[in-house]
PDB file of N, CA and C in Angstrom:
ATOM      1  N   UNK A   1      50.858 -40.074  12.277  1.00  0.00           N
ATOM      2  CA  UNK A   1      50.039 -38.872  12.270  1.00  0.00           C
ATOM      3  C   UNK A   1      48.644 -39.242  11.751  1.00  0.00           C
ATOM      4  N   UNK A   2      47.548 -38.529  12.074  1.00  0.00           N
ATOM      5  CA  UNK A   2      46.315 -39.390  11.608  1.00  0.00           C
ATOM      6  C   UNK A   2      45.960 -38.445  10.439  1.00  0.00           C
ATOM      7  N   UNK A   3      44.943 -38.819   9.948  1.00  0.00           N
ATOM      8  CA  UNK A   3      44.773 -38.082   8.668  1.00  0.00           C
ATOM      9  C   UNK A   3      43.767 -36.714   8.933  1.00  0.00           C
ATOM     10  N   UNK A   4      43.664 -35.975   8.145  1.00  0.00           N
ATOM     11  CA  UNK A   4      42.971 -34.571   8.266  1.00  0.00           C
ATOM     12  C   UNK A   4      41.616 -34.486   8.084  1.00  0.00           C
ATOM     13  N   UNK A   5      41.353 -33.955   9.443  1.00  0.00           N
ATOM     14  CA  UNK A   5      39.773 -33.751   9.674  1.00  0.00           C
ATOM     15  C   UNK A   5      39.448 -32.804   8.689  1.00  0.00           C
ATOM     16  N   UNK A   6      37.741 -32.986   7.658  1.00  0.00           N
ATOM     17  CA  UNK A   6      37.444 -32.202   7.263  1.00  0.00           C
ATOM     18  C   UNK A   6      35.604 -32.139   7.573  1.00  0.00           C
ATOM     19  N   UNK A   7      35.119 -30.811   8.233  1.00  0.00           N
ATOM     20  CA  UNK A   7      34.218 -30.382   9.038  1.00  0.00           C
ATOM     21  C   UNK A   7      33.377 -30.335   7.904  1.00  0.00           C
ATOM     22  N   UNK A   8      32.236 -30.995   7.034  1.00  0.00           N
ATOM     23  CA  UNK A   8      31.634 -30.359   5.932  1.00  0.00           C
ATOM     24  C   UNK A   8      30.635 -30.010   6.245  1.00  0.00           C
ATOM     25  N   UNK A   9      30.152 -29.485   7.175  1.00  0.00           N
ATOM     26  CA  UNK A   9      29.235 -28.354   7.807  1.00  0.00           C
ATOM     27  C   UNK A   9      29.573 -26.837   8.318  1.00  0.00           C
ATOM     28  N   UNK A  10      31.052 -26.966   7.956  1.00  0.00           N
ATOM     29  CA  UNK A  10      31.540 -25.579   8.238  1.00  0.00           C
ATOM     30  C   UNK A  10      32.202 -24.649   7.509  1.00  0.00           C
ATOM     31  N   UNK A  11      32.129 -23.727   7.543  1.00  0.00           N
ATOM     32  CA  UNK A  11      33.231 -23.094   5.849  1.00  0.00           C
ATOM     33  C   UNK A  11      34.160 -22.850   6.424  1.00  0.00           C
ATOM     34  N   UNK A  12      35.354 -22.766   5.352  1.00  0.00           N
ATOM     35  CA  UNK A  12      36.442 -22.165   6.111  1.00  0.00           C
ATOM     36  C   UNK A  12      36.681 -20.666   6.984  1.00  0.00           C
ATOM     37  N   UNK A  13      37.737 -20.914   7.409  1.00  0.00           N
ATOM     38  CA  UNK A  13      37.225 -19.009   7.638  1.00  0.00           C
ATOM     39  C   UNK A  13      38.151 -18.252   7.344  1.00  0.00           C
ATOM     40  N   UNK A  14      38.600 -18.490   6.199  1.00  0.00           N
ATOM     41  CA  UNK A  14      39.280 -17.773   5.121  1.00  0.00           C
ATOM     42  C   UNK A  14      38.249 -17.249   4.049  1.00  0.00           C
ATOM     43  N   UNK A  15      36.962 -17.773   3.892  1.00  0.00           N
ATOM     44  CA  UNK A  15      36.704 -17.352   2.812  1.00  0.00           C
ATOM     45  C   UNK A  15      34.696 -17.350   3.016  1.00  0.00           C
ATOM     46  N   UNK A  16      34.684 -16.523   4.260  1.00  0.00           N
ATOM     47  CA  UNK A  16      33.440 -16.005   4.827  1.00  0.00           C
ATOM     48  C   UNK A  16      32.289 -15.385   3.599  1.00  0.00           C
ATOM     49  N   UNK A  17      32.922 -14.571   2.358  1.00  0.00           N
ATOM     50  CA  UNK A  17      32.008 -13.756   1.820  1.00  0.00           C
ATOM     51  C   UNK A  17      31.542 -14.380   0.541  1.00  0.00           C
ATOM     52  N   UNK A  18      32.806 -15.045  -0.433  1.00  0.00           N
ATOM     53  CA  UNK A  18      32.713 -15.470  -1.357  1.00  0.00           C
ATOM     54  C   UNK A  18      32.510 -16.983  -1.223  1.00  0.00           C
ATOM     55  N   UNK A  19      32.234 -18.226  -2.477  1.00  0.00           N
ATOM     56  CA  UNK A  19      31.566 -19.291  -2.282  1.00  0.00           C
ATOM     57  C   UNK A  19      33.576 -19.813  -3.142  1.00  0.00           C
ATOM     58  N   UNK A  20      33.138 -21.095  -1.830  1.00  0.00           N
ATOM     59  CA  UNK A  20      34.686 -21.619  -1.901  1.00  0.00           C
ATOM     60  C   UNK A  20      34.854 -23.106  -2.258  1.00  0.00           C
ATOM     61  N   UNK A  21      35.034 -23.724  -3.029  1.00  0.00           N
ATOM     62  CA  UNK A  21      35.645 -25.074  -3.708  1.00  0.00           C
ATOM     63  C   UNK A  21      36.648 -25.541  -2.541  1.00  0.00           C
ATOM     64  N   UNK A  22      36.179 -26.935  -1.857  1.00  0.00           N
ATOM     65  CA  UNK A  22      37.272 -27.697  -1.414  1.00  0.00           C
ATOM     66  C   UNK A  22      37.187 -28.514  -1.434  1.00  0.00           C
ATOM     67  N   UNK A  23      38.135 -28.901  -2.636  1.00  0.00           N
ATOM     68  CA  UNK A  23      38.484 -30.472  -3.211  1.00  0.00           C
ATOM     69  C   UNK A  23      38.723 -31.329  -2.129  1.00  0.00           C
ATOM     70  N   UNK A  24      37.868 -32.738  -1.946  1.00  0.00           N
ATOM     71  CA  UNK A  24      38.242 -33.469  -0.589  1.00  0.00           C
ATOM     72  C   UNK A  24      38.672 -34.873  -1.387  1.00  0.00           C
ATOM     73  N   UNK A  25      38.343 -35.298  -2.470  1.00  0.00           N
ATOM     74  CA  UNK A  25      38.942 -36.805  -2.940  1.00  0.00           C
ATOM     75  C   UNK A  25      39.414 -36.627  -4.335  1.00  0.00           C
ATOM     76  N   UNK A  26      40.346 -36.707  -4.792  1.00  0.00           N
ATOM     77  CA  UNK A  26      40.663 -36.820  -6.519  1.00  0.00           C
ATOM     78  C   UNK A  26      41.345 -37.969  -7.044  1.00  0.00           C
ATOM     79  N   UNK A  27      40.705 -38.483  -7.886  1.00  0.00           N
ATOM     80  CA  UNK A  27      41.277 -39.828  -8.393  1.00  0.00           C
ATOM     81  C   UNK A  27      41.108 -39.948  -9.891  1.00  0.00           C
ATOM     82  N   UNK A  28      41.301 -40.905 -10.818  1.00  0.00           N
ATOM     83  CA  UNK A  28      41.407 -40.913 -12.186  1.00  0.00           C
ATOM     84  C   UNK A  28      40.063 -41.066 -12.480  1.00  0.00           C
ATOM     85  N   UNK A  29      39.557 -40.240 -12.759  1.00  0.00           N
ATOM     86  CA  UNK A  29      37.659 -40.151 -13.376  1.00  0.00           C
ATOM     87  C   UNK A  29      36.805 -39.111 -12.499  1.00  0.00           C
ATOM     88  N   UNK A  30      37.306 -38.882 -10.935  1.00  0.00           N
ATOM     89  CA  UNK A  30      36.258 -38.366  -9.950  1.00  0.00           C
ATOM     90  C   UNK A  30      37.329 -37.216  -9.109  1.00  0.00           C
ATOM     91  N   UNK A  31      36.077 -36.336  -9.038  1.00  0.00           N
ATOM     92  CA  UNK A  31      36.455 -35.201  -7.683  1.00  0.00           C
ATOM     93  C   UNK A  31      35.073 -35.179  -7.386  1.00  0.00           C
ATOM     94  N   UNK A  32      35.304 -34.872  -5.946  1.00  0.00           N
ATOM     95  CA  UNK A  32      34.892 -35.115  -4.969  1.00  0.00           C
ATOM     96  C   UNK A  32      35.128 -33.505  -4.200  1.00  0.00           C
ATOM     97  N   UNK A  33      33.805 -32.613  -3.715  1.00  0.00           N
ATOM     98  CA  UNK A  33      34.282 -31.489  -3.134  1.00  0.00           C
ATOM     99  C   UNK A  33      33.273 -31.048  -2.200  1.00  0.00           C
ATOM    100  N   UNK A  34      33.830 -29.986  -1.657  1.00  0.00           N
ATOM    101  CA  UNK A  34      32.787 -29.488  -0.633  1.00  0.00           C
ATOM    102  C   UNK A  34      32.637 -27.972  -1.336  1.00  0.00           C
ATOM    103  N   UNK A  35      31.498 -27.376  -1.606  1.00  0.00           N
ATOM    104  CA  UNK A  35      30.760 -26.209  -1.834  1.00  0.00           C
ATOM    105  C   UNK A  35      30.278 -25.333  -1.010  1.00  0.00           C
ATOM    106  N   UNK A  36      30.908 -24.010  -0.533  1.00  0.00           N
ATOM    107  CA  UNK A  36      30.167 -23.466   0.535  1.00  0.00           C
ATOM    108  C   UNK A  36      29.821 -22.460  -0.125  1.00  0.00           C
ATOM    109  N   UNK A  37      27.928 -21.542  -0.254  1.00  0.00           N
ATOM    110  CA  UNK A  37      28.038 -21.013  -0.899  1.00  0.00           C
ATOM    111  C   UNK A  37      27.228 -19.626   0.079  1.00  0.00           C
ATOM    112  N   UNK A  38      27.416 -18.377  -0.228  1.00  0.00           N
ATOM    113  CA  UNK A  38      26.740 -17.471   0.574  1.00  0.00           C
ATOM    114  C   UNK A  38      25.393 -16.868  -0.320  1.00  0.00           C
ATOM    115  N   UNK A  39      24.972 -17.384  -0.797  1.00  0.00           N
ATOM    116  CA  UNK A  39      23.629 -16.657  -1.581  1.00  0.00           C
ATOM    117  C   UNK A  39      24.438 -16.859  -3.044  1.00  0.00           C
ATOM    118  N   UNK A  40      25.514 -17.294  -3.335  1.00  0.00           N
ATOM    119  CA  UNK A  40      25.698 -16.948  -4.602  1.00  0.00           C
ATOM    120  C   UNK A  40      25.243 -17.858  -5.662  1.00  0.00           C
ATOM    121  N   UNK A  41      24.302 -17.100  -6.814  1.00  0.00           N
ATOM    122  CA  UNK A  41      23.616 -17.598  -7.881  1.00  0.00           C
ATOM    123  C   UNK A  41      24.739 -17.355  -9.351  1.00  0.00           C
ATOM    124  N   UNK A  42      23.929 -18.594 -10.203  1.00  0.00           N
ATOM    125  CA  UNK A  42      24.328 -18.829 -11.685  1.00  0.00           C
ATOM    126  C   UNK A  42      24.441 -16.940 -11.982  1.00  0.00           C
ATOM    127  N   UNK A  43      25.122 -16.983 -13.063  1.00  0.00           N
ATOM    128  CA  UNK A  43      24.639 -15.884 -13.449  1.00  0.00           C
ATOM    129  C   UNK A  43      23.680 -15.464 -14.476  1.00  0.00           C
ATOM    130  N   UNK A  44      22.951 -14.534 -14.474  1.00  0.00           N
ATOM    131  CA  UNK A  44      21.970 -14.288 -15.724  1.00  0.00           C
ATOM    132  C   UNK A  44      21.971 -14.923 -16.593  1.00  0.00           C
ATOM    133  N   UNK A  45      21.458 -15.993 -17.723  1.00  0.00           N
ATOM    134  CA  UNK A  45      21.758 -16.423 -18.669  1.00  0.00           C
ATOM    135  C   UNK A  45      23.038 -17.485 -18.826  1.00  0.00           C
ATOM    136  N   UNK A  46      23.217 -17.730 -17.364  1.00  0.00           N
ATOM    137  CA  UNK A  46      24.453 -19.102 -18.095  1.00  0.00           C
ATOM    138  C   UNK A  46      23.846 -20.152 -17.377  1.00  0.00           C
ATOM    139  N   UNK A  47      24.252 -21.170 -18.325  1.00  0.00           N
ATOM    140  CA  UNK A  47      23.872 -22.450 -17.966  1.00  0.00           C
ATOM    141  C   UNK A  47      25.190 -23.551 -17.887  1.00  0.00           C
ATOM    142  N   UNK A  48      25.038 -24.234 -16.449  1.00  0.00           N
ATOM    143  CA  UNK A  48      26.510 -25.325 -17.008  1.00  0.00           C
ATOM    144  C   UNK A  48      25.758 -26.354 -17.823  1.00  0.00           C
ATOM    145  N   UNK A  49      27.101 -27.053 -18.947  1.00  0.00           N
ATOM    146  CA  UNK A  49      26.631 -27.829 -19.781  1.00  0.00           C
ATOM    147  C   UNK A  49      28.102 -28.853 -19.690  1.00  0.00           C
ATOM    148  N   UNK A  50      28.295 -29.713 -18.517  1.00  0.00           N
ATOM    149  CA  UNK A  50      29.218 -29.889 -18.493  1.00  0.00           C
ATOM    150  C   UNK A  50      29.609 -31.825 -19.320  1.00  0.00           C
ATOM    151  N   UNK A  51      30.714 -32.225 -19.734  1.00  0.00           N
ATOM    152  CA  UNK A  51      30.375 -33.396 -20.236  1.00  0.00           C
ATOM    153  C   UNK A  51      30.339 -34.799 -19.401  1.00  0.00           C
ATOM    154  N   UNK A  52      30.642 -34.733 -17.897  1.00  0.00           N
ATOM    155  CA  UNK A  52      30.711 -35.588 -17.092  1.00  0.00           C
ATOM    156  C   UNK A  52      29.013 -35.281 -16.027  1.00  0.00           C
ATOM    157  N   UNK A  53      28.954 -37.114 -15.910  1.00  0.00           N
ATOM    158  CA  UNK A  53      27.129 -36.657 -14.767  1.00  0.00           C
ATOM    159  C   UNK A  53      28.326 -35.735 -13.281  1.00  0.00           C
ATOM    160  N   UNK A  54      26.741 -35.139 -12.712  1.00  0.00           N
ATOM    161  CA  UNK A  54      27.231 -34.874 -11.472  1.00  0.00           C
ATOM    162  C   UNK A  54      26.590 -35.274 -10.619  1.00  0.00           C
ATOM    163  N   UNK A  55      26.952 -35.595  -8.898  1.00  0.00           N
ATOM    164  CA  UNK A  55      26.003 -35.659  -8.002  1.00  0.00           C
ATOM    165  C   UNK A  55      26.079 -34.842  -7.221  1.00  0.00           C
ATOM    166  N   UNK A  56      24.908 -34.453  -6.846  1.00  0.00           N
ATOM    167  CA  UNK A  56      25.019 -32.947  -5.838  1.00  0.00           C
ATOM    168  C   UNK A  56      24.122 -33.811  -4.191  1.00  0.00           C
ATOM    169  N   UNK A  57      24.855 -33.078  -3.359  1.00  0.00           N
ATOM    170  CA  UNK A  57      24.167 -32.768  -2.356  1.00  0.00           C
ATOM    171  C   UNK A  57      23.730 -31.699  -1.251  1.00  0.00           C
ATOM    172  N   UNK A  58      22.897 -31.158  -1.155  1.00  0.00           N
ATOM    173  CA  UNK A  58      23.012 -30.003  -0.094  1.00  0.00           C
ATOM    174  C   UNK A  58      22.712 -30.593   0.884  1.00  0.00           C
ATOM    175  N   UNK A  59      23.580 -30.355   2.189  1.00  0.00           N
ATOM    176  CA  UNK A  59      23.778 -31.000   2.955  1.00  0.00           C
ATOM    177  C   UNK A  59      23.463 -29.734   4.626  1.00  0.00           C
ATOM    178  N   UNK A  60      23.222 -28.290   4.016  1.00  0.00           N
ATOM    179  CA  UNK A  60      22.828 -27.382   4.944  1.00  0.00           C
ATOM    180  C   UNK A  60      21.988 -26.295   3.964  1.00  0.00           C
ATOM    181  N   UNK A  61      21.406 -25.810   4.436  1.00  0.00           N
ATOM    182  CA  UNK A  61      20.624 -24.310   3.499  1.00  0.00           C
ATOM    183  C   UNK A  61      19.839 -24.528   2.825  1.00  0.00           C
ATOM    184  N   UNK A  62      19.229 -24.033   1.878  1.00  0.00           N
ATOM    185  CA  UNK A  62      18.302 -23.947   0.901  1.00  0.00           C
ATOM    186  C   UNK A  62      18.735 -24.260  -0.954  1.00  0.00           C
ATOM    187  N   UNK A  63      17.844 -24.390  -1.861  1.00  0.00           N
ATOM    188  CA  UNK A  63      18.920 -23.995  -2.752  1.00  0.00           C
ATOM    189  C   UNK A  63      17.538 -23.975  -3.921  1.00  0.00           C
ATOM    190  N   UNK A  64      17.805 -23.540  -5.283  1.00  0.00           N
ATOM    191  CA  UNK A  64      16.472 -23.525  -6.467  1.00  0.00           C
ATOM    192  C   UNK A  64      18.052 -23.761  -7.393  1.00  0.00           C
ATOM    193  N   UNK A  65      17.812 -25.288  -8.374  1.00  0.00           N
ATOM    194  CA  UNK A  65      18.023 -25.326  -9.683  1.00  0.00           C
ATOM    195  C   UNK A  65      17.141 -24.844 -10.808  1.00  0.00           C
ATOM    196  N   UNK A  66      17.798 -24.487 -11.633  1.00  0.00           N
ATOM    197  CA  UNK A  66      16.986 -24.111 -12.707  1.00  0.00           C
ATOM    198  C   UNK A  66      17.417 -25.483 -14.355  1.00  0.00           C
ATOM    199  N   UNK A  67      16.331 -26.244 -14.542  1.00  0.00           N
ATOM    200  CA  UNK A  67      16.317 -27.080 -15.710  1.00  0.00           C
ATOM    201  C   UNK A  67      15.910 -26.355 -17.087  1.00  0.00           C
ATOM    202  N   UNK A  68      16.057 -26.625 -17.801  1.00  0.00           N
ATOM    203  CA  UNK A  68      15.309 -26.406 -19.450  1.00  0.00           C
ATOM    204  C   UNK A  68      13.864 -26.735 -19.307  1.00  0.00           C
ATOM    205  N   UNK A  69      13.640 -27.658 -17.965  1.00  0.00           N
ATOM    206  CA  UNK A  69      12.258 -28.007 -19.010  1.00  0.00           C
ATOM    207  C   UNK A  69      11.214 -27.865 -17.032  1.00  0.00           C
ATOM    208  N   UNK A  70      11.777 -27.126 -16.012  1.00  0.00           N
ATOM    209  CA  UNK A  70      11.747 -26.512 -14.958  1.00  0.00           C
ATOM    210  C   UNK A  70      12.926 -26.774 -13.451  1.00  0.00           C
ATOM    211  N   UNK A  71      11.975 -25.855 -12.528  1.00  0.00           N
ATOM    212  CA  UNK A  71      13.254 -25.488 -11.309  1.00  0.00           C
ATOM    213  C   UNK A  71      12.697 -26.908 -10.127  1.00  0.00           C
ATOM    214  N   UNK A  72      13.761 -26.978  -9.249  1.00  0.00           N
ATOM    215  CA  UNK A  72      14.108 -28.108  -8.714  1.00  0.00           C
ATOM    216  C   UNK A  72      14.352 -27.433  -7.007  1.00  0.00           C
ATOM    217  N   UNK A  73      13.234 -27.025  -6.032  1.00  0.00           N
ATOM    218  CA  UNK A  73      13.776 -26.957  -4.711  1.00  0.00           C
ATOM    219  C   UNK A  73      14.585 -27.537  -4.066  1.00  0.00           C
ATOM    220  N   UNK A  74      15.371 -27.344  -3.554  1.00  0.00           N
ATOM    221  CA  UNK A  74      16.518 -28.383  -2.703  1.00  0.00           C
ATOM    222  C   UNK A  74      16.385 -28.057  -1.686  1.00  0.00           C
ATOM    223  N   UNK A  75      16.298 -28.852  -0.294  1.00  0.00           N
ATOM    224  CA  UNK A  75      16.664 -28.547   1.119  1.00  0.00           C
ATOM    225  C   UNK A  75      17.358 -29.794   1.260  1.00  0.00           C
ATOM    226  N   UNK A  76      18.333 -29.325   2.746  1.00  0.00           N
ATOM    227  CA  UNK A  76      18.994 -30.142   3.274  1.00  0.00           C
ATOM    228  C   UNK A  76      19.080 -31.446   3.682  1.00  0.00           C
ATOM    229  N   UNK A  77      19.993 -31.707   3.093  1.00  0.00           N
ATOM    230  CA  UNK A  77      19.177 -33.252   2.996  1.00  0.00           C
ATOM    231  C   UNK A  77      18.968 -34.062   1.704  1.00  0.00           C
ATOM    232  N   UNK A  78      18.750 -33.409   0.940  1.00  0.00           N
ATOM    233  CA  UNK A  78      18.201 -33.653  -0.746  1.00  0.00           C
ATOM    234  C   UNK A  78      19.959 -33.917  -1.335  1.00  0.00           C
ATOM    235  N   UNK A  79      19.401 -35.041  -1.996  1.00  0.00           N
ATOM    236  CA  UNK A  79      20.517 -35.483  -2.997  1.00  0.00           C
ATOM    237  C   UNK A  79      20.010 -35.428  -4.747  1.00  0.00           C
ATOM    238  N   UNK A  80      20.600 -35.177  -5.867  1.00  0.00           N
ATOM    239  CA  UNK A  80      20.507 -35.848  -6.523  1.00  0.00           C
ATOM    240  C   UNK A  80      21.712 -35.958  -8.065  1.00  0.00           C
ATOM    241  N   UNK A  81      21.450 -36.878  -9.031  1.00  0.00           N
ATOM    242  CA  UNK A  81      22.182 -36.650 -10.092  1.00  0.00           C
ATOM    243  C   UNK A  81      22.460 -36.198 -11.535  1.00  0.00           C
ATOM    244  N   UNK A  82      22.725 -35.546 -11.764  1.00  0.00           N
ATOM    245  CA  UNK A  82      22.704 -34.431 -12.921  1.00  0.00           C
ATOM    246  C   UNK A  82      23.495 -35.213 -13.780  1.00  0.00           C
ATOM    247  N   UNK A  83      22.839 -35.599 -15.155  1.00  0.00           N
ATOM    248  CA  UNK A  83      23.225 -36.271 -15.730  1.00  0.00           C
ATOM    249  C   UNK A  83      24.464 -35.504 -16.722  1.00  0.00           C
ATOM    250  N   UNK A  84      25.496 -36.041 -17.718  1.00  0.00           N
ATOM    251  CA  UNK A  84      25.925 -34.874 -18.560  1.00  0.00           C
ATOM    252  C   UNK A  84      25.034 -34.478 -19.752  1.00  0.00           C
ATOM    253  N   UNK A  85      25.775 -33.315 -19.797  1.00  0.00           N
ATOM    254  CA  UNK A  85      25.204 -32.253 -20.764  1.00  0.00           C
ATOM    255  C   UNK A  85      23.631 -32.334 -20.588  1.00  0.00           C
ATOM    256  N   UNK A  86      23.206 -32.028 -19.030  1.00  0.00           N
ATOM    257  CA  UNK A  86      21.866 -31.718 -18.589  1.00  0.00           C
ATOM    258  C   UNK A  86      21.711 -30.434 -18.166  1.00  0.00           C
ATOM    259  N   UNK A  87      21.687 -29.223 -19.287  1.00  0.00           N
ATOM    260  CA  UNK A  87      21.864 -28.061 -18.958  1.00  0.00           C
ATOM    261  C   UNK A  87      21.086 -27.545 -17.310  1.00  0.00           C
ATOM    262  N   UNK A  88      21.335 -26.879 -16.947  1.00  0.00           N
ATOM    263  CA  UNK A  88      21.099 -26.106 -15.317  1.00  0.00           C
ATOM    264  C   UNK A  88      22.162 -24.980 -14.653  1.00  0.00           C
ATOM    265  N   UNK A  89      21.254 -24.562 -13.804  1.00  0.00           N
ATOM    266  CA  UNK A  89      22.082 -23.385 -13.045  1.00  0.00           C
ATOM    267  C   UNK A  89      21.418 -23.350 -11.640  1.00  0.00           C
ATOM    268  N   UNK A  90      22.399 -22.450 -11.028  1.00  0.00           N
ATOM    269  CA  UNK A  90      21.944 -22.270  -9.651  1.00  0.00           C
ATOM    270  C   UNK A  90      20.939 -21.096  -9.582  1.00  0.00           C
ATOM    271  N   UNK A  91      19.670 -21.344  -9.578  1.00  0.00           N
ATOM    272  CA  UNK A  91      18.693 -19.880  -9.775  1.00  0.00           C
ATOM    273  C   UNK A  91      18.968 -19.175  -8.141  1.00  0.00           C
ATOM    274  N   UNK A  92      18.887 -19.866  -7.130  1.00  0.00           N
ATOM    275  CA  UNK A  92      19.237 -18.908  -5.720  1.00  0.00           C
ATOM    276  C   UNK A  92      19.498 -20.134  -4.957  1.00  0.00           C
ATOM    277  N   UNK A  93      20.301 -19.651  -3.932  1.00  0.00           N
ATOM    278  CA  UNK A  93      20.813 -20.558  -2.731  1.00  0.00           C
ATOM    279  C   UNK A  93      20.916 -19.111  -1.318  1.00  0.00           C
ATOM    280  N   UNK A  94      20.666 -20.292  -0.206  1.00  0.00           N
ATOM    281  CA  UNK A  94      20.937 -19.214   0.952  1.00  0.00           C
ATOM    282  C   UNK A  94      22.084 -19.645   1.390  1.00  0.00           C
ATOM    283  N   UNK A  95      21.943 -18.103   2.248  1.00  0.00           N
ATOM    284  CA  UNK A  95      23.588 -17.643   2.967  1.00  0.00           C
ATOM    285  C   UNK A  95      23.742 -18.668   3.279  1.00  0.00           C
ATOM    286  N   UNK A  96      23.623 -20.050   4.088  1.00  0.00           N
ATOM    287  CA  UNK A  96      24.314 -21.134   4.077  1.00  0.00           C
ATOM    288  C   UNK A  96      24.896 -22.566   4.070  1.00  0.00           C
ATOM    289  N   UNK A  97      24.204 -22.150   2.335  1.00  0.00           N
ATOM    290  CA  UNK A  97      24.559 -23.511   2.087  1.00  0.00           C
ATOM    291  C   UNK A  97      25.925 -24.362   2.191  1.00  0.00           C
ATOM    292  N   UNK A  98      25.682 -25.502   1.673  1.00  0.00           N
ATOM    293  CA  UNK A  98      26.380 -25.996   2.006  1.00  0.00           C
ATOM    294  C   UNK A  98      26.274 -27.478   1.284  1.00  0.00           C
ATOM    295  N   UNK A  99      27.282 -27.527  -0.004  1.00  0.00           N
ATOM    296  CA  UNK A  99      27.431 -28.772  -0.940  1.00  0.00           C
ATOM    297  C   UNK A  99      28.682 -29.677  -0.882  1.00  0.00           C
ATOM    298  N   UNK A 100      28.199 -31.273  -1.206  1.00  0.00           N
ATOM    299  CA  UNK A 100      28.898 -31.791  -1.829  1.00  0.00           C
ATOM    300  C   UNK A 100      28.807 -32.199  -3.648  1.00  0.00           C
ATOM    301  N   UNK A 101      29.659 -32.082  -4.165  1.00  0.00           N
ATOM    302  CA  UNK A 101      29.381 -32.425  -5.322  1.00  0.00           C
ATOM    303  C   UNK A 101      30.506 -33.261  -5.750  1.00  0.00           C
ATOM    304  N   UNK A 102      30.082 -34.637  -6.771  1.00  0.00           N
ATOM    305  CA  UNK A 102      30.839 -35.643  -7.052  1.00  0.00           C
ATOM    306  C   UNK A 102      30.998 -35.390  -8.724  1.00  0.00           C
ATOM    307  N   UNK A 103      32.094 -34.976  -9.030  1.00  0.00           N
ATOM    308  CA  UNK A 103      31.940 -34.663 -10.846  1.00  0.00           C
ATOM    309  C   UNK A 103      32.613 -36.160 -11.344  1.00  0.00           C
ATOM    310  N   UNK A 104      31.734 -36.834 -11.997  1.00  0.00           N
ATOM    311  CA  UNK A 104      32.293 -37.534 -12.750  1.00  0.00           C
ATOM    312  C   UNK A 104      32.554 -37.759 -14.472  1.00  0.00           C
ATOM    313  N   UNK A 105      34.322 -37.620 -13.933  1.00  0.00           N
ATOM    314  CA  UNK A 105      34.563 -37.378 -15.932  1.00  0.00           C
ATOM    315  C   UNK A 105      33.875 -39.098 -17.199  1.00  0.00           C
ATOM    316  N   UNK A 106      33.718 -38.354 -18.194  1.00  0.00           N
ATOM    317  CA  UNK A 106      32.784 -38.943 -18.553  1.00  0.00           C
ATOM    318  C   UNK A 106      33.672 -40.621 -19.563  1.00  0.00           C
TER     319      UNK A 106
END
């Protein structure tokens, strides 16, 4: 049997409205996922502060990080790595984006 196609330009279509996590690699230190998001932002006042770096990529849509010390445009295409405990949030993303993100535990 061959192994399972996964489309990371497409969302599922189970989960059209809300922004959906799909874990594509997990191993001892790393996940590995796909992010589909519909406009959905950080919320007011939170910031992740997480203890592993991350790498992000948007790979369709638009997107604005927000740093401590300023915001970060993203278009498609744009990679980069978020170091740990480098506070940020998602200030806005459009209807369709579209991430990978690599969390690595620290």
């Amino acid at each position: 049997m061959p192994p399972e196609l996964t489309r990371l330009l497409q969302a599922r279509p189970d989960a059209q409205a809300q922004e959906s996590f799909l874990p594509l690699l997990q191993r001892d230190g790393l996940l590995l996922e796909q992010i589909v998001s519909h406009g959905q932002a950080s919320p007011e006042g939170f910031w992740y502060d997480q203890p592993g770096d991350e790498w992000v990529a948007l790979l369709r849509g638009s997107a604005r990080l927000q740093f401590a010390d300023g915001d970060l445009q993203l278009a498609a295409g744009d990679a980069l790595l978020i170091q740990a405990h480098c506070r940020h949030r998602v200030a806005e993303c459009s209807l369709d984006s579209v991430w990978l993100a690599l969390h690595l535990e620290p």
